[in-house]
C-alpha atoms as a PDB file:
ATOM      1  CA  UNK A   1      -4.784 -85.931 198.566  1.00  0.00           C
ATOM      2  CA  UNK A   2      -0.929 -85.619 198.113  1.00  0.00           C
ATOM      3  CA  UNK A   3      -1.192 -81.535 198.682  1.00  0.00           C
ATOM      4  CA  UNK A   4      -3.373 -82.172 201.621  1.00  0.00           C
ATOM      5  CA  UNK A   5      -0.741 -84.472 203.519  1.00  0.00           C
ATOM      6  CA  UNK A   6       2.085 -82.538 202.385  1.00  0.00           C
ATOM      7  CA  UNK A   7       0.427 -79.136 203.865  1.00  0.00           C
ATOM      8  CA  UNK A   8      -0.021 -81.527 207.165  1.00  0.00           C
ATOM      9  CA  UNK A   9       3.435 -82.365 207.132  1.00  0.00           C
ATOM     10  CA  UNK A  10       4.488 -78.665 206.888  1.00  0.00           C
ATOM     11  CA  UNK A  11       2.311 -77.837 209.289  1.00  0.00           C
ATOM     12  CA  UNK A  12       3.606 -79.711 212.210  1.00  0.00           C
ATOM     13  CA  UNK A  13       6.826 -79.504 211.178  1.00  0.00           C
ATOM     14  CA  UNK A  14       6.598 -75.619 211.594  1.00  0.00           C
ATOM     15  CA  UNK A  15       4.937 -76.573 215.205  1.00  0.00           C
ATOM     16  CA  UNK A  16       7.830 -78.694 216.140  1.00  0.00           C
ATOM     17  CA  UNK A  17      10.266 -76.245 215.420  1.00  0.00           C
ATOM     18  CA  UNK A  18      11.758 -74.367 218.532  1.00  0.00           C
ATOM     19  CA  UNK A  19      10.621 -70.968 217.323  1.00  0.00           C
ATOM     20  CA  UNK A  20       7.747 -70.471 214.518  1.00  0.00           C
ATOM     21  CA  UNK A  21       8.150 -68.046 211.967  1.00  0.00           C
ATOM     22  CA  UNK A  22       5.660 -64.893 212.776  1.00  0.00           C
ATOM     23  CA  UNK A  23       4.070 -63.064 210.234  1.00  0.00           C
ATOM     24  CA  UNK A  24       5.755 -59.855 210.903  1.00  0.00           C
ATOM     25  CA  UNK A  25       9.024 -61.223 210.694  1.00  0.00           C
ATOM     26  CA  UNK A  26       9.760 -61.970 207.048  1.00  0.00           C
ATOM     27  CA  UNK A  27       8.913 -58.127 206.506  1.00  0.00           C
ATOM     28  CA  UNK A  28      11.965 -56.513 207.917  1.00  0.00           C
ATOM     29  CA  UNK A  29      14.045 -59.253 206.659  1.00  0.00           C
ATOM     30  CA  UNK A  30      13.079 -58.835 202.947  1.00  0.00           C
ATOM     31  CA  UNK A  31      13.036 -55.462 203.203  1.00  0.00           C
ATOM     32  CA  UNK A  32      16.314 -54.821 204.471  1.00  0.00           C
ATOM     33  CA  UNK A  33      17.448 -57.852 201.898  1.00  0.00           C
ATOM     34  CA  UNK A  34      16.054 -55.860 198.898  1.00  0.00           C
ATOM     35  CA  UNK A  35      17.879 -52.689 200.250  1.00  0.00           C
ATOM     36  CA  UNK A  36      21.342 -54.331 200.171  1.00  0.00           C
ATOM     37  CA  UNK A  37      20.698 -55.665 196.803  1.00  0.00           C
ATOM     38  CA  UNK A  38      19.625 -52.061 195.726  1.00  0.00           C
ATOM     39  CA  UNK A  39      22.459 -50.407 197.496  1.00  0.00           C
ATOM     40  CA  UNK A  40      20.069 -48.493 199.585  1.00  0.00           C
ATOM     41  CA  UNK A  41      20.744 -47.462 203.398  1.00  0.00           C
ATOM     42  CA  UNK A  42      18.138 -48.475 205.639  1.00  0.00           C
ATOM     43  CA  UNK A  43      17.248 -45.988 208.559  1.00  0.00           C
ATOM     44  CA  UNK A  44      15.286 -48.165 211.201  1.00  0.00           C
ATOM     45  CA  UNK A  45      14.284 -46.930 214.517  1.00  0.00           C
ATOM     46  CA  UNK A  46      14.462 -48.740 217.823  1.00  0.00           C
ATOM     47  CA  UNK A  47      10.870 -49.827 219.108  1.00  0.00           C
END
């Protein structure tokens, strides 16, 4: 039962927060972190 209250507790902590963290959005980020870290110059087009 400790995992199952700790996954509660993450869970509305995540729903209190102001803004929740999509999906989509830790993409970009750790792509354009693993980029830097390569040295590599991302080219990324405006939606």
């Amino acid at each position: 039962m400790a995992g199952k209250t700790r996954f509660i507790k993450s869970v509305t902590n995540a729903a209190k927060a102001d803004v929740p963290a999509m999906p989509w959005a830790r993409g970009a980020r750790r792509e354009a972190f693993i980029a830097k870290r390569a040295g590599l110059k991302l080219e990324r087009n405006a939606a």
